[in-house]
N, C-alpha and C. Protein backbone atom coordinates (compact mmCIF):
# COMPACT_ATOMS: atom_id res chain seq x y z
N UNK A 1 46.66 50.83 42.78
CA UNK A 1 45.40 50.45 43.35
C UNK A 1 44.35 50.22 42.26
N UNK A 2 44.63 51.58 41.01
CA UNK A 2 43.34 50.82 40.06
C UNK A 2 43.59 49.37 39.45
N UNK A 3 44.83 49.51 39.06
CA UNK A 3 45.33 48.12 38.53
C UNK A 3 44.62 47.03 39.24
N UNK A 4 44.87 46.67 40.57
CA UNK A 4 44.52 45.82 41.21
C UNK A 4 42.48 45.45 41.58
N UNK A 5 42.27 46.90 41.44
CA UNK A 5 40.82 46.90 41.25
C UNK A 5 40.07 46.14 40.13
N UNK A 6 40.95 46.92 39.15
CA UNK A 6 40.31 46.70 37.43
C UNK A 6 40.76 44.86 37.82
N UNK A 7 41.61 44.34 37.66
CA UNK A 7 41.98 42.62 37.90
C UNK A 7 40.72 42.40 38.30
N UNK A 8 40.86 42.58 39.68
CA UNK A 8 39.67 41.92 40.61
C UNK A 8 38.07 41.96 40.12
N UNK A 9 37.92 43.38 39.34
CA UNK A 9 36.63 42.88 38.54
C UNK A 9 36.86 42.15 37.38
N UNK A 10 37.32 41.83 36.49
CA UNK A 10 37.79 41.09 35.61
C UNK A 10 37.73 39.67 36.45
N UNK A 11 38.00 39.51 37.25
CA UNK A 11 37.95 38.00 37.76
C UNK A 11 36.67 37.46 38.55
N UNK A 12 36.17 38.88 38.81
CA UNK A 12 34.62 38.65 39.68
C UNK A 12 33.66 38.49 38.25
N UNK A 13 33.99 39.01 36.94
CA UNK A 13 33.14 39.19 36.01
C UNK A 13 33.05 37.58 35.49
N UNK A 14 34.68 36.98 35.50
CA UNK A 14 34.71 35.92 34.58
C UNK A 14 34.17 34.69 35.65
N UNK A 15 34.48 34.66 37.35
CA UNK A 15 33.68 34.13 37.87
C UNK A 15 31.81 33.99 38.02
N UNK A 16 31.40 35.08 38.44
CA UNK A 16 30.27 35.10 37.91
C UNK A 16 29.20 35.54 36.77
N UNK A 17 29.94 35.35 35.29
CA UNK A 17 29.25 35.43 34.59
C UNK A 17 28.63 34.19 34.00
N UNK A 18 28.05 33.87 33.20
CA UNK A 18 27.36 32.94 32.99
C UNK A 18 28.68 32.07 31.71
N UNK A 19 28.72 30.99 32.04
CA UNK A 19 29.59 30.03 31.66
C UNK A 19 29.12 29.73 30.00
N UNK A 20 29.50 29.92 28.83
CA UNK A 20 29.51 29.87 27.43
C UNK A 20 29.55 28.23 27.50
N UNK A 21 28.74 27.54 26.92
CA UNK A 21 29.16 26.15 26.14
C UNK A 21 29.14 26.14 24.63
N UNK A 22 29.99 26.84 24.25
CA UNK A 22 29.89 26.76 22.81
C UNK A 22 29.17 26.71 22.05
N UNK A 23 28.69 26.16 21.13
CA UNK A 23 27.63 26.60 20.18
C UNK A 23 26.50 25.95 20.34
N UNK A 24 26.39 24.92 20.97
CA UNK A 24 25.49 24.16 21.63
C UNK A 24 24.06 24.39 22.47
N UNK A 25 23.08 24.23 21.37
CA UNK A 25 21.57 24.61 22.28
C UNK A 25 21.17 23.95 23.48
N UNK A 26 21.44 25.05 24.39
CA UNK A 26 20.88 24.74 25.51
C UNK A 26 19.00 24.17 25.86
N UNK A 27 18.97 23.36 24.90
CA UNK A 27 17.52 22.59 24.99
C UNK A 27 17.47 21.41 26.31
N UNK A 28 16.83 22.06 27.08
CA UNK A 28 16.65 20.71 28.21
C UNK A 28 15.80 19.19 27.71
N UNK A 29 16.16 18.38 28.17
CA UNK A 29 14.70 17.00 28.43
C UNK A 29 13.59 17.18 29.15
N UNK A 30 13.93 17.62 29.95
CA UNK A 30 13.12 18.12 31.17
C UNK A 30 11.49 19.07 30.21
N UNK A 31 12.25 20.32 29.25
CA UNK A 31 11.67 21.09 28.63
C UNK A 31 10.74 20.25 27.46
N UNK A 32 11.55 19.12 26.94
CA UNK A 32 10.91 18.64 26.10
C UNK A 32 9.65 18.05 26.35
N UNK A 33 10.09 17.13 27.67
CA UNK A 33 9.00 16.11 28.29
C UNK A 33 8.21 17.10 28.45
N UNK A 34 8.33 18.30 29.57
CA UNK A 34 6.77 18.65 29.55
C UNK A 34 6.20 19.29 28.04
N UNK A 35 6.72 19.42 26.79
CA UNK A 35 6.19 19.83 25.96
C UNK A 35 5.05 18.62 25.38
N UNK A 36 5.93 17.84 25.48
CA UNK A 36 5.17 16.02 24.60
C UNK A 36 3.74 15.96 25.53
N UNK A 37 3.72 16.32 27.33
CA UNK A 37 2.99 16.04 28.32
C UNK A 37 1.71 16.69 27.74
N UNK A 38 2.29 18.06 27.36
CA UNK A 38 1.40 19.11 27.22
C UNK A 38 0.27 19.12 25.66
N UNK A 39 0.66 18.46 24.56
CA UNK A 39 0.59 17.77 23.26
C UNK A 39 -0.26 16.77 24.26
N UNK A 40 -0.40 15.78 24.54
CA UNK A 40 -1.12 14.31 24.66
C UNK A 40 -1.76 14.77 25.62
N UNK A 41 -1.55 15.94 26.66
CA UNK A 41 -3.45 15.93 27.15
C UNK A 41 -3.66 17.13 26.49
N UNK A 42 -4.03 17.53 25.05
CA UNK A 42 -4.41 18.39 24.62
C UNK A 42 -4.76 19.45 24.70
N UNK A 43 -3.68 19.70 25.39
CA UNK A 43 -3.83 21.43 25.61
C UNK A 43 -2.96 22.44 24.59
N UNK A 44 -2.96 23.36 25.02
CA UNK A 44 -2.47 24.35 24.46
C UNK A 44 -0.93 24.59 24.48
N UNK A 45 -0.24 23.66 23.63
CA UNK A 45 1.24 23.78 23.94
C UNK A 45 2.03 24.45 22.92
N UNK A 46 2.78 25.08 23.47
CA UNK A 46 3.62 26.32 22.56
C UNK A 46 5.26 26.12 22.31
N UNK A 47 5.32 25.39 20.97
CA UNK A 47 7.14 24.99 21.31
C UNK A 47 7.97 25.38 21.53
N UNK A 48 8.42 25.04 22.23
CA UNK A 48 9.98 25.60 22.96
C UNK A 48 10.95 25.77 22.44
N UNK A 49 11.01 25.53 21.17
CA UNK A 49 12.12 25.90 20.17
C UNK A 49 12.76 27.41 20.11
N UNK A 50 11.58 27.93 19.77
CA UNK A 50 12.09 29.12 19.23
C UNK A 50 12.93 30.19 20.38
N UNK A 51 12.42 29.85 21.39
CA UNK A 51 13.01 30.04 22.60
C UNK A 51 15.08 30.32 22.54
N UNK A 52 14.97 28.83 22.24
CA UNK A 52 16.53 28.26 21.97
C UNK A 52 17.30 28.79 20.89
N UNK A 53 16.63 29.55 19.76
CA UNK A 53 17.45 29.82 18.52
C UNK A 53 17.16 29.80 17.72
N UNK A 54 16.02 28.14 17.68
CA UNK A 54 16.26 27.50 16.65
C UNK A 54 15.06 28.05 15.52
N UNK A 55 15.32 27.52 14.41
CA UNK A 55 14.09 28.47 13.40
C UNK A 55 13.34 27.31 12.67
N UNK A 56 12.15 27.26 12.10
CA UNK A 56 11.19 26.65 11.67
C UNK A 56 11.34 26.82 10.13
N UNK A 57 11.80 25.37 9.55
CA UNK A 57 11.85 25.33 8.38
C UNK A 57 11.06 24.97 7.23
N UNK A 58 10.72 25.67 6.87
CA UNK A 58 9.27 25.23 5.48
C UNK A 58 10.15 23.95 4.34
N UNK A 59 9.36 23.50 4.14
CA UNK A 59 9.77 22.20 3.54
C UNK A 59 8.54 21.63 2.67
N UNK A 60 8.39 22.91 1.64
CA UNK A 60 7.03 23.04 1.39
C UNK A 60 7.39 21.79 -0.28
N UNK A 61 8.45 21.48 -0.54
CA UNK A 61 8.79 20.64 -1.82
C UNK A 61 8.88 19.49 -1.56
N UNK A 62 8.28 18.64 -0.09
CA UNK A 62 8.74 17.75 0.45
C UNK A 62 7.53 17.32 0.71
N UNK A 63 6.82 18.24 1.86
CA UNK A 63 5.84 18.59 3.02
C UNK A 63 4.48 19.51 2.44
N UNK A 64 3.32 19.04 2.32
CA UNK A 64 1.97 20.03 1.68
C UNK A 64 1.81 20.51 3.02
N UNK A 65 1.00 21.65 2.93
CA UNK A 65 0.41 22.53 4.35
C UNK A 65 -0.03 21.80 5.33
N UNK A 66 -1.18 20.91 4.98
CA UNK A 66 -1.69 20.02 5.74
C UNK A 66 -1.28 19.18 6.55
N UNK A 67 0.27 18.72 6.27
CA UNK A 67 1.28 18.04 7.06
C UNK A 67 1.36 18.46 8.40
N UNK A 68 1.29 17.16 9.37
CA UNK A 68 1.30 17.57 10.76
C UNK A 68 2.33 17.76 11.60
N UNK A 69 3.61 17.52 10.28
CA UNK A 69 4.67 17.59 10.63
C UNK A 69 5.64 18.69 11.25
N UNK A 70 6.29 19.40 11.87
CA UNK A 70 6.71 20.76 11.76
C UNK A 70 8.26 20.63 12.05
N UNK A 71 9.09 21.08 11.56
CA UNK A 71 10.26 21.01 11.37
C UNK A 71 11.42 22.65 12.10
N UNK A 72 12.15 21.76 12.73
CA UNK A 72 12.73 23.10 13.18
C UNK A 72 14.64 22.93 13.32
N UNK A 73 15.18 24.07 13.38
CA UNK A 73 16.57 23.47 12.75
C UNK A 73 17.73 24.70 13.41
N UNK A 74 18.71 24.06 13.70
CA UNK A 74 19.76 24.93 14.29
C UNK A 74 20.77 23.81 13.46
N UNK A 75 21.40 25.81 12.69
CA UNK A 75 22.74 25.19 12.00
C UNK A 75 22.64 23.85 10.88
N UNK A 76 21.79 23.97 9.87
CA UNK A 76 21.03 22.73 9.71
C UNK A 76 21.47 23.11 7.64
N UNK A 77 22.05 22.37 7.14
CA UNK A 77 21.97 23.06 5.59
C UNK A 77 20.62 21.74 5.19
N UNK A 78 20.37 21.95 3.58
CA UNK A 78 19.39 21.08 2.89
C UNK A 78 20.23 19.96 2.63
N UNK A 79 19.48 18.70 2.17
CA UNK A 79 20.67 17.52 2.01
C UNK A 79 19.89 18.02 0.39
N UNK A 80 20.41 18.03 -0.51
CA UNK A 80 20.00 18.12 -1.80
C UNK A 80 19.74 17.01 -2.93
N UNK A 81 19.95 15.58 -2.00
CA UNK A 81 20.11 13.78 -2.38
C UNK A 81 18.70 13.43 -1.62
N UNK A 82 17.99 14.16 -0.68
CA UNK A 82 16.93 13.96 -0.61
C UNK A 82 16.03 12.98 -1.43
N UNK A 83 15.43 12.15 -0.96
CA UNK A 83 13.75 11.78 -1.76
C UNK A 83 12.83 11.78 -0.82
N UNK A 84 11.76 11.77 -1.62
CA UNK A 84 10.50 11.66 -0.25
C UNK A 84 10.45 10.48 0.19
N UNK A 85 10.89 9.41 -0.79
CA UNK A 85 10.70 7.73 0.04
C UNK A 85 11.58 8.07 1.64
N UNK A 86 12.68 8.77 1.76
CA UNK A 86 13.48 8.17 2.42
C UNK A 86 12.38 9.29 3.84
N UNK A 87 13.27 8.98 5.02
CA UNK A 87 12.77 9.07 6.22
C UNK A 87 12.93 10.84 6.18
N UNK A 88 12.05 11.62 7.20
CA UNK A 88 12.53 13.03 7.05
C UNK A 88 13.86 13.57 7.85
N UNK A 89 14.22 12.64 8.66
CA UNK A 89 15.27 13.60 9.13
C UNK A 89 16.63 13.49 8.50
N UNK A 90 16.20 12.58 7.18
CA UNK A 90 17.49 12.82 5.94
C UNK A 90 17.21 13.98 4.86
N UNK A 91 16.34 14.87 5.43
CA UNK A 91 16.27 15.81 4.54
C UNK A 91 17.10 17.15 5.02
N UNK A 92 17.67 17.01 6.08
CA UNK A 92 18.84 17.88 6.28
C UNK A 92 20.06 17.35 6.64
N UNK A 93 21.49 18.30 6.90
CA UNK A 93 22.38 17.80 7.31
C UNK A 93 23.19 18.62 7.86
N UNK A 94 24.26 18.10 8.92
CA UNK A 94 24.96 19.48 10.11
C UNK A 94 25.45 20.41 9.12
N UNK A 95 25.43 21.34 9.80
CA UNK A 95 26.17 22.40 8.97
C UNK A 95 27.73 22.36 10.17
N UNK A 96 27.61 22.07 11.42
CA UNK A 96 28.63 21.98 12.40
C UNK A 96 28.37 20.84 13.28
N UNK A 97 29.42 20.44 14.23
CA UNK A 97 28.83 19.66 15.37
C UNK A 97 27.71 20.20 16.10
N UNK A 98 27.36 21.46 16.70
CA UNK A 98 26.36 21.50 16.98
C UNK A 98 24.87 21.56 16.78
N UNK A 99 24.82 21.70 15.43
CA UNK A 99 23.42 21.29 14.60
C UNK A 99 22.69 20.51 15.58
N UNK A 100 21.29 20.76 14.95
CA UNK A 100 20.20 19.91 15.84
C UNK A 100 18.89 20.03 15.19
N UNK A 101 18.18 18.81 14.95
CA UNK A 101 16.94 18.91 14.07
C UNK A 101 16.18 18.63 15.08
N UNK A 102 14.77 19.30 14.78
CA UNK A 102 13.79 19.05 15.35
C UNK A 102 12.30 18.39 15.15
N UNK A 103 11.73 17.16 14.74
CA UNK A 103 10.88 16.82 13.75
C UNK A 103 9.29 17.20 14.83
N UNK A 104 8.81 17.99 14.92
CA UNK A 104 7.55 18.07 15.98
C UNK A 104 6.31 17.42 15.46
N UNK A 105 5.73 16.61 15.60
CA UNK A 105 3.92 15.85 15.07
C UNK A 105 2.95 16.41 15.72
N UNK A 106 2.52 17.09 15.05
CA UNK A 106 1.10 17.33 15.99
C UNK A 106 0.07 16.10 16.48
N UNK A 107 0.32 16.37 17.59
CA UNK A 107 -0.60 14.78 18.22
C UNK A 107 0.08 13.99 18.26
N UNK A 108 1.28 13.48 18.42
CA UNK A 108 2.20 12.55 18.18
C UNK A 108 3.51 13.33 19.07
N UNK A 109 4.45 12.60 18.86
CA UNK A 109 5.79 12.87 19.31
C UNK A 109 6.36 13.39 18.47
N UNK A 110 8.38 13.46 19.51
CA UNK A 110 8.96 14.60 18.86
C UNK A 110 9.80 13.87 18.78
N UNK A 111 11.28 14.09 17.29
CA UNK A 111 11.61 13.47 16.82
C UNK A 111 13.35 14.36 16.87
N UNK A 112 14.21 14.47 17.67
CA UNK A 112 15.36 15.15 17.97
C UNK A 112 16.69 14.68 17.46
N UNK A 113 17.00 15.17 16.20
CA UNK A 113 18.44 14.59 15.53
C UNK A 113 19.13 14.97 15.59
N UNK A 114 20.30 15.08 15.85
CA UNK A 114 21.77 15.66 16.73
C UNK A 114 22.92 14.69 16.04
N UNK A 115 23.76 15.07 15.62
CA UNK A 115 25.06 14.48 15.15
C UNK A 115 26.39 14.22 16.09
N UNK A 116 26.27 14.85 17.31
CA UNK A 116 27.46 14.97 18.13
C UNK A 116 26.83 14.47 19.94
N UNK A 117 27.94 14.00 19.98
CA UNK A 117 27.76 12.99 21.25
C UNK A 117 27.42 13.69 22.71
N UNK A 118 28.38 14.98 22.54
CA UNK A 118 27.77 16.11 23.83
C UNK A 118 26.08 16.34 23.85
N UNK A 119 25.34 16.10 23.26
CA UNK A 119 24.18 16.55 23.38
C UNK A 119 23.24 15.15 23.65
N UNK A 120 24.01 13.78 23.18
CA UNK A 120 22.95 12.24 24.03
C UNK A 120 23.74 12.67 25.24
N UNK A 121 25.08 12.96 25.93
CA UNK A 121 25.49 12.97 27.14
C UNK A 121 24.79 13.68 28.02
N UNK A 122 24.14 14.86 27.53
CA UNK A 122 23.31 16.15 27.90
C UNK A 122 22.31 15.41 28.21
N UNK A 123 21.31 15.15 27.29
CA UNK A 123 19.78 14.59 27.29
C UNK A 123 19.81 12.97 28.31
N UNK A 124 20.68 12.33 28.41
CA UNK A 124 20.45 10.79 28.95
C UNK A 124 20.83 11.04 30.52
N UNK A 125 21.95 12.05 30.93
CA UNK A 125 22.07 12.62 32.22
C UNK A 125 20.63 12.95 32.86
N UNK A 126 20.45 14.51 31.52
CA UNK A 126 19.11 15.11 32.57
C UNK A 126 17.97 13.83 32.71
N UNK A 127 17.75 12.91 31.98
CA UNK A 127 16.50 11.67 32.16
C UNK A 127 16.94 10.90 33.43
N UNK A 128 18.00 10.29 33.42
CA UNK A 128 18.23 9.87 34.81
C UNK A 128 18.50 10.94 35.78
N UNK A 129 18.72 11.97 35.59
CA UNK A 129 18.76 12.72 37.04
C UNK A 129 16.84 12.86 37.34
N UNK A 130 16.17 12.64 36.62
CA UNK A 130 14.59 12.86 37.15
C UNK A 130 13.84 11.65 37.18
N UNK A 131 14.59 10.37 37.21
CA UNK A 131 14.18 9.02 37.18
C UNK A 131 14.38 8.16 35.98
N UNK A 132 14.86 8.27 35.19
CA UNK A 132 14.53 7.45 33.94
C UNK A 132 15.53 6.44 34.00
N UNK A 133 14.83 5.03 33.74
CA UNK A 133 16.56 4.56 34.00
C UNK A 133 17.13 3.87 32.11
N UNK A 134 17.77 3.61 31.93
CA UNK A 134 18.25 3.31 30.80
C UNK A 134 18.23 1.43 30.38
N UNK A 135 18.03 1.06 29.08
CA UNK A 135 17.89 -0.10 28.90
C UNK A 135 18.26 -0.83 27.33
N UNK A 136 19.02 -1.78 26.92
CA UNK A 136 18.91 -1.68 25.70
C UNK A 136 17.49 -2.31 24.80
N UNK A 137 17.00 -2.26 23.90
CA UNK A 137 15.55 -2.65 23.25
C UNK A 137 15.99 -3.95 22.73
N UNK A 138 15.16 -4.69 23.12
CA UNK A 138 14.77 -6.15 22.39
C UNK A 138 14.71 -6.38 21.00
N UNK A 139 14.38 -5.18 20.69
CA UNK A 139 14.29 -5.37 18.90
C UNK A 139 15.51 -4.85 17.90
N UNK A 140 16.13 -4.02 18.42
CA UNK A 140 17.54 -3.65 17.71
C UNK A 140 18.31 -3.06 18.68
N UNK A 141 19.36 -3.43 17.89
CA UNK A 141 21.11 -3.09 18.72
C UNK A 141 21.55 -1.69 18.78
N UNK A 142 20.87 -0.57 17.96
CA UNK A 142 21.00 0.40 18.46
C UNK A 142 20.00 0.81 18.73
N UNK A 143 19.29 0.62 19.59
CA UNK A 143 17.93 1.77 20.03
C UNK A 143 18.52 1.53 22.04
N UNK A 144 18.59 2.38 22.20
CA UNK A 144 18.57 2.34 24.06
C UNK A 144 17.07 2.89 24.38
N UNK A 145 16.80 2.55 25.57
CA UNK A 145 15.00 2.67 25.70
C UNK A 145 15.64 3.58 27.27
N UNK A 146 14.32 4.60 27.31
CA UNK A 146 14.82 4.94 28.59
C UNK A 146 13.44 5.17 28.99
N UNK A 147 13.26 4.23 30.41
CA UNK A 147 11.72 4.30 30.61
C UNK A 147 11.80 4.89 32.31
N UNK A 148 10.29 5.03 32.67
CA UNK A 148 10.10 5.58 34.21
C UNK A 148 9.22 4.87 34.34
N UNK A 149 8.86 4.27 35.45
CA UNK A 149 7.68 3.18 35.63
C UNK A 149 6.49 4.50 35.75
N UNK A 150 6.52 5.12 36.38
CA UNK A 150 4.95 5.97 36.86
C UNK A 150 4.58 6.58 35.54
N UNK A 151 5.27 6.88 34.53
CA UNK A 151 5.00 7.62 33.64
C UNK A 151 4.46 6.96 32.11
N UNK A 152 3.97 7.36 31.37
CA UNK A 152 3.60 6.60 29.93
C UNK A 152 4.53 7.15 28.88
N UNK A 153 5.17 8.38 29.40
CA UNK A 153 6.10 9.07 28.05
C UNK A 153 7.12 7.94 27.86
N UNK A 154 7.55 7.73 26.86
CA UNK A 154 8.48 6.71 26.22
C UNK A 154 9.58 7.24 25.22
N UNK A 155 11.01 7.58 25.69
CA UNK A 155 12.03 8.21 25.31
C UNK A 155 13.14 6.63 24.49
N UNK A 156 13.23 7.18 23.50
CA UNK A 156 14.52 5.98 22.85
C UNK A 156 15.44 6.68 22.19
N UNK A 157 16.36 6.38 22.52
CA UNK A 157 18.00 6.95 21.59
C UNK A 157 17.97 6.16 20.72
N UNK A 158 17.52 6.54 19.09
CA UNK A 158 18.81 5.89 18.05
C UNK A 158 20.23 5.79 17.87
N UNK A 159 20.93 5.12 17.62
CA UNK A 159 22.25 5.40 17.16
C UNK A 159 23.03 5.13 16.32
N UNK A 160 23.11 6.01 15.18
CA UNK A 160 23.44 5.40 14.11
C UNK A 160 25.50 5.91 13.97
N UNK A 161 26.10 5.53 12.79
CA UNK A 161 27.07 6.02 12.62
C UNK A 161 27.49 7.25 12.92
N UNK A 162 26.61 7.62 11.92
CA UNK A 162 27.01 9.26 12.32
C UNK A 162 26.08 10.06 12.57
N UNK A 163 24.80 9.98 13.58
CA UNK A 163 23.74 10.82 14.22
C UNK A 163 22.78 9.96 14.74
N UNK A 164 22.19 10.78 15.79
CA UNK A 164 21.79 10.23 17.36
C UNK A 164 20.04 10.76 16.94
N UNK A 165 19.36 9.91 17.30
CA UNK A 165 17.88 10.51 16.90
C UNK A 165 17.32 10.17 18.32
N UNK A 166 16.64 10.84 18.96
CA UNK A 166 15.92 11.20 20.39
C UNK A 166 14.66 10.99 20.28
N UNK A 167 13.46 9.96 20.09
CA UNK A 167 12.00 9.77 19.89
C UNK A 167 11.70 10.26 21.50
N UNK A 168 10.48 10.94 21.46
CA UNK A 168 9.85 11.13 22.70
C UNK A 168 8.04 11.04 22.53
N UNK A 169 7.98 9.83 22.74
CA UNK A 169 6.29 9.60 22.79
C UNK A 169 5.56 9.14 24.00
């Protein structure tokens, strides 16, 4: 009888416990949008990053204080080929598939770089499950535009070889 007990919680545990997706930050769109919402009518918005894991990287050899830039990073090493000409989100690189950069502007948008395809599958789902519909851009072959008529926020997927960049303005 314990035998059969001990099983049965073991199977009630692995049923309702909360389902692991691997190493993968559970960062919503949903979470983001209202962060960008909350940034452009100037209020008091508090990023949602740290929430998720992820940690805030000083990039003080790159970036002076004054920079409105803020940088945040899961699983993320330095690219050490760096220059300042080049764009910032070549100033890091995955440390795994699940890596994920975060470029935040104060007053501006947010800038989401991801190397692995589970996480545009993640983010382009949750936008169309809340209206967004998908489109490719007039101006280049990899940008997908994902717009909502009622809304002014403006979401575009980059897509490059090897990493996916998420603009949200």
């Amino acid at each position: 009888m314990k035998r059969i007990l001990f099983t049965f919680l073991l199977l009630l545990i692995a049923i309702l416990g909360k389902a692991q997706y691997g190493n993968y930050v559970q960062l919503t769109a949903v979470e983001l949008l209202q962060y960008q919402l909350q940034k452009t009518r100037k209020q008091l918005a508090t990023p949602p990053f740290r929430r998720y894991g992820l940690r805030r990287i000083r990039a003080s050899k790159y970036l002076d204080d004054s920079d409105p830039r803020h940088i945040w990073g899961w699983h993320l090493q330095p690219n050490e080929q760096y220059e300042a000409s080049e764009p910032l989100y070549k100033l890091f690189q995955k440390g795994d598939l699940s890596s994920l950069g975060i470029i935040d502007t104060q007053g501006a948008g947010i800038e989401v770089v991801f190397w692995d395809k589970t996480y545009y599958r993640r983010f382009s789902q949750q936008l169309r499950n809340i209206g967004f519909t998908l489109s490719n851009s007039p101006a280049a072959t990899n940008v997908l535009q994902f717009r909502k008529p009622d809304t002014t926020v403006r979401v575009d997927v980059t897509i490059w070889s090897d990493l996916y960049i998420l603009k949200i303005e």
